[in-house]
N, C-alpha and C. Protein backbone atom coordinates (compact mmCIF):
# COMPACT_ATOMS: atom_id res chain seq x y z
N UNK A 1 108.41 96.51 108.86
CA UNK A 1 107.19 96.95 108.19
C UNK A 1 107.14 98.46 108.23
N UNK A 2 106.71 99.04 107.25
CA UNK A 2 106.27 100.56 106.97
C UNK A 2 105.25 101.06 108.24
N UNK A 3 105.74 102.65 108.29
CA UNK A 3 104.89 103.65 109.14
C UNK A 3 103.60 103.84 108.63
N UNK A 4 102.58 103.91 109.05
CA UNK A 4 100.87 104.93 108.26
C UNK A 4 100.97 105.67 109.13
N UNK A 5 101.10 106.90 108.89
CA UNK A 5 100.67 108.19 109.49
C UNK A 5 99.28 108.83 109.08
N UNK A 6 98.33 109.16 110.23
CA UNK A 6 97.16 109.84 110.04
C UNK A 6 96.80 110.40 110.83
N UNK A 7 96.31 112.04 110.07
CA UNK A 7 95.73 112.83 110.78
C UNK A 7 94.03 112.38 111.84
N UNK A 8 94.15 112.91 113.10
CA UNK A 8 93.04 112.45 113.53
C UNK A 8 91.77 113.48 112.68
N UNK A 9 92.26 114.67 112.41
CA UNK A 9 90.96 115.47 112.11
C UNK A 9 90.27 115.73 110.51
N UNK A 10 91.32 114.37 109.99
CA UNK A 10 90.82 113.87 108.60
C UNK A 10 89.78 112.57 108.79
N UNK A 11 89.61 112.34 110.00
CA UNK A 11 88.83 111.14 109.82
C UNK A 11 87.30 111.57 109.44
N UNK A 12 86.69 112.51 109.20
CA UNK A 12 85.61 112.74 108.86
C UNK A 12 85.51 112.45 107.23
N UNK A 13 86.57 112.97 106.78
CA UNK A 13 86.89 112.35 104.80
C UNK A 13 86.68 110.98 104.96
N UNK A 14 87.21 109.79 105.74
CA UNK A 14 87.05 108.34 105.47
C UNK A 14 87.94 107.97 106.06
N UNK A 15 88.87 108.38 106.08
CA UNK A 15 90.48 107.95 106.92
C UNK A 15 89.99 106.89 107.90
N UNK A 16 89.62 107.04 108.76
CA UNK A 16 89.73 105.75 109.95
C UNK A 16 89.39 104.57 109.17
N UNK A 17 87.82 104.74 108.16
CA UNK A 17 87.64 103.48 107.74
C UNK A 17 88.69 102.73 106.76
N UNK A 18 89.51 103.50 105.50
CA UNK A 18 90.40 103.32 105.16
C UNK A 18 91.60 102.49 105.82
N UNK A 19 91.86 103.19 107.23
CA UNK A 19 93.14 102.87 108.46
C UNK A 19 92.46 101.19 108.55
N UNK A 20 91.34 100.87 108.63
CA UNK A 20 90.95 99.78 109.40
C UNK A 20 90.88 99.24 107.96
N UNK A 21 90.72 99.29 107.13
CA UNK A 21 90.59 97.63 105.85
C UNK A 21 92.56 97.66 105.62
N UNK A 22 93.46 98.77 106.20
CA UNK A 22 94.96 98.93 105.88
C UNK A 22 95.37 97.84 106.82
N UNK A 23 95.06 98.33 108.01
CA UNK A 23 95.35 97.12 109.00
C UNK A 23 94.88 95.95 108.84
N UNK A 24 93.32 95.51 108.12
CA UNK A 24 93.24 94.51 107.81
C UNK A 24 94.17 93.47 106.62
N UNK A 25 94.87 94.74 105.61
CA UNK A 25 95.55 93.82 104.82
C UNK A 25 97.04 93.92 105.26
N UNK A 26 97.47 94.56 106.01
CA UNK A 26 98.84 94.41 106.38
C UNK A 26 98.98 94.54 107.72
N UNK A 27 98.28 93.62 108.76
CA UNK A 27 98.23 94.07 110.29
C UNK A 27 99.90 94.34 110.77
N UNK A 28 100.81 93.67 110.03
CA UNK A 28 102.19 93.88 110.69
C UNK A 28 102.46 95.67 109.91
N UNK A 29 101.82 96.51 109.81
CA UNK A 29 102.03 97.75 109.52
C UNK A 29 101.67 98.62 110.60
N UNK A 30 103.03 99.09 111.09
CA UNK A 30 102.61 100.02 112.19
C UNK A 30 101.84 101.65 111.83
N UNK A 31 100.57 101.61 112.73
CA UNK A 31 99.87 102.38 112.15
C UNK A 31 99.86 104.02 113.08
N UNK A 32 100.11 104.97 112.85
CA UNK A 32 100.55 105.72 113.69
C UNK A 32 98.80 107.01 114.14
N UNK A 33 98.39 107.58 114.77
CA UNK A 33 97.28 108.19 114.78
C UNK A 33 97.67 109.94 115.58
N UNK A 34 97.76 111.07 114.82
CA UNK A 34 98.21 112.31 115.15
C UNK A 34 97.33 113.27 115.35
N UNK A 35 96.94 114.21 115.96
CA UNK A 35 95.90 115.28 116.26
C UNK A 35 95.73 116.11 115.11
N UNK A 36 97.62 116.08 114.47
CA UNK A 36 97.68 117.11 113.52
C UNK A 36 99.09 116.56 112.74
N UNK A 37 98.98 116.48 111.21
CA UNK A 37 100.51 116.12 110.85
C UNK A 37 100.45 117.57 109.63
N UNK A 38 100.11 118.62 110.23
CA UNK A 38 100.28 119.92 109.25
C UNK A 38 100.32 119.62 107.85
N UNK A 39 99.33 119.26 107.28
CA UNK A 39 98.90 119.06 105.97
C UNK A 39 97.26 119.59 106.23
N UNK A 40 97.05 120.98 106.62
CA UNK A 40 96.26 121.73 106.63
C UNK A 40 95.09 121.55 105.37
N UNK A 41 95.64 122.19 104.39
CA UNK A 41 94.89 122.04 103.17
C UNK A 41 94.80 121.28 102.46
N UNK A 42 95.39 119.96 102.50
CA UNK A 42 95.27 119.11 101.91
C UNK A 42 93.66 118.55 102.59
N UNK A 43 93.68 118.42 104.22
CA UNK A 43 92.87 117.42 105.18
C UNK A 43 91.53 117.95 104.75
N UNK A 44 91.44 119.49 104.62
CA UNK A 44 90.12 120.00 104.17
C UNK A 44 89.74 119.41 102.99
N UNK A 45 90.41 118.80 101.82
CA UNK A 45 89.82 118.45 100.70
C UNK A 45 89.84 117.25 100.25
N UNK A 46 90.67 115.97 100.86
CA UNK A 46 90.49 114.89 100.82
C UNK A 46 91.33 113.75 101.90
N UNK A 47 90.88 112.37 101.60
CA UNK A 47 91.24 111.32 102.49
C UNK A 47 92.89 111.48 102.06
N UNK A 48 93.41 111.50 103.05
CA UNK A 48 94.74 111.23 103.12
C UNK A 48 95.50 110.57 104.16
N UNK A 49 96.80 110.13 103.96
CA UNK A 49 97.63 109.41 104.80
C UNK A 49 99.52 109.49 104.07
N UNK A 50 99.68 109.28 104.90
CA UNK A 50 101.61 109.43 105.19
C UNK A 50 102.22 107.62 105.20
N UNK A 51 102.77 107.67 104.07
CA UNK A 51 103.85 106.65 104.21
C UNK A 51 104.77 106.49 104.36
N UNK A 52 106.15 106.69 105.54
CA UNK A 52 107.41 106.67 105.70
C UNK A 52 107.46 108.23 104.72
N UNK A 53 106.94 108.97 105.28
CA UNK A 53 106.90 110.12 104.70
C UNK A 53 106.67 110.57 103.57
N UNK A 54 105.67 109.90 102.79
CA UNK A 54 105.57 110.21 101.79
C UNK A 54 104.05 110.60 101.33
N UNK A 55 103.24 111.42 101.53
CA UNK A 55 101.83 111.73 101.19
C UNK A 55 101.33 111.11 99.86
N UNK A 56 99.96 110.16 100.63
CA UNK A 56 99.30 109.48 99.70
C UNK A 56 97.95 109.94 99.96
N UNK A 57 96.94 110.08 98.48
CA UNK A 57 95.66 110.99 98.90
C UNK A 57 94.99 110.31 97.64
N UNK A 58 94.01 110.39 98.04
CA UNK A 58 92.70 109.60 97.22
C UNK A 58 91.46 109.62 97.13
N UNK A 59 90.40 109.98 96.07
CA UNK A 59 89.29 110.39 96.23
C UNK A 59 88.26 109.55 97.40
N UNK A 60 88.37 108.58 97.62
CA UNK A 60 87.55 107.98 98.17
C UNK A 60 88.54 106.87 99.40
N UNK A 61 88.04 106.79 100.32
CA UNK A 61 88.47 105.64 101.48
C UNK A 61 88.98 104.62 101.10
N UNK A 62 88.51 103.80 100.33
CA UNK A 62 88.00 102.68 99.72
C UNK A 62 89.65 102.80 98.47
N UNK A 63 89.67 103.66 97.77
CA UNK A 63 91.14 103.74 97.15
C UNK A 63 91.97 104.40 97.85
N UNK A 64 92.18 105.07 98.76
CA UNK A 64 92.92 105.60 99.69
C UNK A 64 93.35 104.23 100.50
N UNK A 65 92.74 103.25 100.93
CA UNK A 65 92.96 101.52 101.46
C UNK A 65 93.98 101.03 100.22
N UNK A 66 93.62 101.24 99.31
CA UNK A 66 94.19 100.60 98.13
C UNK A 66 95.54 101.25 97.62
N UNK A 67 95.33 102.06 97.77
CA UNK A 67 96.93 102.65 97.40
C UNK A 67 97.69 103.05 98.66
N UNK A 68 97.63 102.62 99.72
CA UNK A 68 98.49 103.04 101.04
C UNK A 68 98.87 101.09 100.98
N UNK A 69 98.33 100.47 100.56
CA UNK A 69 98.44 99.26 100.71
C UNK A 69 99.87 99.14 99.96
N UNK A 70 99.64 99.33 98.77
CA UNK A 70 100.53 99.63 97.88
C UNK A 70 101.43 100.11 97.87
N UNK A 71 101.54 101.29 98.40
CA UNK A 71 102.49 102.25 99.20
C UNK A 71 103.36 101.70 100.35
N UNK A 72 102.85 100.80 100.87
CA UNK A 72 103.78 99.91 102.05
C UNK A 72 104.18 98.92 101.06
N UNK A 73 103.73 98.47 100.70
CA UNK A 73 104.63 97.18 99.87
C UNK A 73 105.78 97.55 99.25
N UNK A 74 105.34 98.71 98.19
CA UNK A 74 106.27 99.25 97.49
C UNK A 74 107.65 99.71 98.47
N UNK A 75 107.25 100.15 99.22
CA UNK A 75 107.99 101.15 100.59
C UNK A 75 109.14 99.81 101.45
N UNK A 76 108.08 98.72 101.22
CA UNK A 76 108.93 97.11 101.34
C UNK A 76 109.34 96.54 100.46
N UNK A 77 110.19 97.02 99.50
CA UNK A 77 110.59 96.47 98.33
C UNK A 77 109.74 95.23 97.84
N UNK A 78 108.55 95.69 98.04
CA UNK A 78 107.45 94.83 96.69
C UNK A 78 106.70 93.67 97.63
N UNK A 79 106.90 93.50 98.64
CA UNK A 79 106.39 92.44 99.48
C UNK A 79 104.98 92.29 99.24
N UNK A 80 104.65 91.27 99.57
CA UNK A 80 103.00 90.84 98.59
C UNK A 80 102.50 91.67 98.03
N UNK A 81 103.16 91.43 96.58
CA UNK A 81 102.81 92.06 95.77
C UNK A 81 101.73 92.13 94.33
N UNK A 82 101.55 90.83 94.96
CA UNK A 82 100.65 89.79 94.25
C UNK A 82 99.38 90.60 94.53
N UNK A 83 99.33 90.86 96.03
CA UNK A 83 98.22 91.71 96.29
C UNK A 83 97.55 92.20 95.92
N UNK A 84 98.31 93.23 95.76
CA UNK A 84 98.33 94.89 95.26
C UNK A 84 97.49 95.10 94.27
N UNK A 85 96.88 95.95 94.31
CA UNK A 85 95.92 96.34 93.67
C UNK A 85 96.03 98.09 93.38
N UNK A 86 95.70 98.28 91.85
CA UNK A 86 96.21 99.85 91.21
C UNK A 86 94.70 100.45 90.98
């Protein structure tokens, strides 16, 4: 299963709540939690998260859940993909 990488000092954008409906749809996704993953200016302006290295960012929590979801599947060559939601 795919990495989630997240900054801890983005959780004020939505991130944690995001992290927690991610884990709810893919609990076998290891979810990783960092003080700092130097994406400075990005963290000031929106919810974001790291997939096997790949920065995913989204206006709202709620699609930030939705496309990291996506982002692991994809990242798993398509695994419930039925899922997925764009």
């Amino acid at each position: 299963m795919r990495a989630v990488e997240w900054c801890a000092k983005n959780a004020p954008a939505g991130v944690r709540e995001a992290i927690a409906l991610v884990r709810a749809a893919r609990p076998d996704a290891a979810v990783r939690t960092y003080a700092c993953v130097d994406q400075c200016a990005l963290c000031a302006r929106q919810p974001f998260a790291i997939v096997d290295g790949q920065v995913v960012t989204a206006p709202t929590p709620e699609r930030l859940a939705r496309d990291l979801v996506a982002a692991i599947d994809a990242a798993s060559g398509g695994a419930d993909s039925g899922s997925r939601t764009t």
